[in-house]
Protein backbone atom coordinates (compact mmCIF):
# COMPACT_ATOMS: atom_id res chain seq x y z
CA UNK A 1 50.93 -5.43 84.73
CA UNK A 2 53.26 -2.59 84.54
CA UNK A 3 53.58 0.94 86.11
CA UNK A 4 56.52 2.97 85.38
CA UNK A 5 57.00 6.32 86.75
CA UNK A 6 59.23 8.68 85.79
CA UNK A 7 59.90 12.52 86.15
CA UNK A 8 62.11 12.98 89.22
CA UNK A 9 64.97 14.43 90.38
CA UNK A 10 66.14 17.04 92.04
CA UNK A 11 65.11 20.95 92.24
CA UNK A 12 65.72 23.92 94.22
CA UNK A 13 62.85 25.31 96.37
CA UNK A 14 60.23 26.77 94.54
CA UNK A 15 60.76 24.78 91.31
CA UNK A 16 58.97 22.51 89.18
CA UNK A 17 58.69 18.62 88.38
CA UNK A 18 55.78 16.68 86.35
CA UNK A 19 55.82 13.53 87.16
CA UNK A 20 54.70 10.66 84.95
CA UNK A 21 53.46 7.16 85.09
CA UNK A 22 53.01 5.03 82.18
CA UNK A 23 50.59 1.97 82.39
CA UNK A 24 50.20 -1.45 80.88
CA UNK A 25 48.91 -4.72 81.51
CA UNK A 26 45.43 -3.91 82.54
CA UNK A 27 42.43 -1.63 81.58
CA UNK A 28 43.59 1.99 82.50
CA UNK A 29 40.10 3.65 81.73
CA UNK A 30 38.71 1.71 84.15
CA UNK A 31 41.04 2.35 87.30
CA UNK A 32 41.30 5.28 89.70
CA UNK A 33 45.19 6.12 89.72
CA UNK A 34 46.32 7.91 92.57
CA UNK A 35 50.21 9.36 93.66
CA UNK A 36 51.64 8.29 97.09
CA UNK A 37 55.21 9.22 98.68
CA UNK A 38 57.53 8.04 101.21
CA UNK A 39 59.78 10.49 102.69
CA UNK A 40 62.91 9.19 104.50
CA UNK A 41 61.74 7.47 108.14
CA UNK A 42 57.65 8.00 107.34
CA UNK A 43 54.98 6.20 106.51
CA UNK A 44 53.44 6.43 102.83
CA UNK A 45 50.99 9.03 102.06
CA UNK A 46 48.27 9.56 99.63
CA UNK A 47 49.25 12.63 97.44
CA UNK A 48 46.21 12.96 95.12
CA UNK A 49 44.07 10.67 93.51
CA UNK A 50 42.13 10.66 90.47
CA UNK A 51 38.22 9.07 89.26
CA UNK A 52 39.10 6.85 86.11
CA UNK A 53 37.67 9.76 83.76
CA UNK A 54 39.23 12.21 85.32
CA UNK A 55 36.66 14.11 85.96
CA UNK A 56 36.78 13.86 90.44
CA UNK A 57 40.32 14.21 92.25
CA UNK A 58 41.23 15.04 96.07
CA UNK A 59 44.40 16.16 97.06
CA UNK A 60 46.47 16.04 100.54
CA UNK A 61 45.98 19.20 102.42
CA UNK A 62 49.68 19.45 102.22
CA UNK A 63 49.74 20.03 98.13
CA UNK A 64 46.28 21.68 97.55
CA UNK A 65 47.23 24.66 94.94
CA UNK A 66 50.68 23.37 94.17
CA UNK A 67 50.21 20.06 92.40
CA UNK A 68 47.88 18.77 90.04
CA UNK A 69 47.12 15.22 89.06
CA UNK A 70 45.61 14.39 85.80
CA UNK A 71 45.46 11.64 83.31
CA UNK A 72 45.49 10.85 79.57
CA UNK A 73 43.38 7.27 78.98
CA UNK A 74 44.59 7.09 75.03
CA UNK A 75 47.88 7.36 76.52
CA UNK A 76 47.27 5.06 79.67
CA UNK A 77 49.73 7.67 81.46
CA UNK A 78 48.88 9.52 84.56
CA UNK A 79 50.72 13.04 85.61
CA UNK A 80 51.55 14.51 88.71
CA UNK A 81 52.49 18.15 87.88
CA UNK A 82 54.41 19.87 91.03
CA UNK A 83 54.99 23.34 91.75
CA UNK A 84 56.11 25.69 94.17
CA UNK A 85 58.17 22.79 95.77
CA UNK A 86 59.46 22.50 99.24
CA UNK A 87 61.61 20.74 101.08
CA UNK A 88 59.38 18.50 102.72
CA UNK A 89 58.20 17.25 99.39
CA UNK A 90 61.29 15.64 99.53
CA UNK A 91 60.27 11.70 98.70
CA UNK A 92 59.92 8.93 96.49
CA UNK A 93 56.81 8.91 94.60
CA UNK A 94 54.86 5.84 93.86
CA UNK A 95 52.04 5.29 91.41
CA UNK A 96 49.46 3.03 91.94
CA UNK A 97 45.83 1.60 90.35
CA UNK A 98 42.41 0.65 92.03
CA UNK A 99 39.59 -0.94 90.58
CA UNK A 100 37.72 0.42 93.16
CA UNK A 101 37.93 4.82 94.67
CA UNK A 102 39.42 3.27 97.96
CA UNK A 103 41.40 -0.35 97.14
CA UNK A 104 45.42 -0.02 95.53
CA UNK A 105 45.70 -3.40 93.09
CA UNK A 106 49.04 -2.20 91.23
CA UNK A 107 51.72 -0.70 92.94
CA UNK A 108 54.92 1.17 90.36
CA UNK A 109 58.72 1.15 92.14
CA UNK A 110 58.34 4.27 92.61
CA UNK A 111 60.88 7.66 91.67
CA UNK A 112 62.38 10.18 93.54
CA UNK A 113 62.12 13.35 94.17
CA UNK A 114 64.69 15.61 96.02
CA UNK A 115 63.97 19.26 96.98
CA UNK A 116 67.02 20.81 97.78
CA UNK A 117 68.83 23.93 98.16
């Protein structure tokens, strides 16, 4: 089992990043994927998660209206698209994979994303 993200880096305020996280190993289609961070000295937080076909997703009150999750199942390959970012998005962001809405059974190392001006 694989999950590799990729996408980071680091933008000014108010900029853009899509995040992406490539999947093998396992039955994408039939796992939730959801986006977590870690900022420096914090615990990880959920970021958004999405249903397996894509059609249910919840966000962190933090990132309602600025990012958008969504996923491609021919591609195994879930997104995190970003805007209108802020400093205190400032973290590295982890994919991860649950058979079930609640339970994480893959975990990705994770990339990072700076915010700075």
């Amino acid at each position: 089992v694989q999950l590799v993200e990729s996408g980071g880096g680091v933008v000014q305020p108010g900029g853009s990043l899509r995040l992406s996280c490539a999947a093998s190993g396992f039955s994408f289609s039939n796992y939730a994927m959801s986006w977590y961070r870690q900022a420096p000295g914090k615990e990880r937080e959920l970021v958004a998660r999405i249903r397996n076909d894509g059609g249910y997703t919840i966000y962190t009150d933090s990132v309602k209206g600025r990012f958008t999750i969504s996923r491609d199942n021919a591609k195994n390959t879930v997104y995190l698209q970003m805007n209108n970012l802020k400093l205190e998005d400032t973290a590295v962001y982890y994919c991860g994979a649950g058979s079930t809405w609640h339970g994480m059974n893959y975990w990705g190392k994770g990339t990072l994303v700076t915010v700075s001006s």
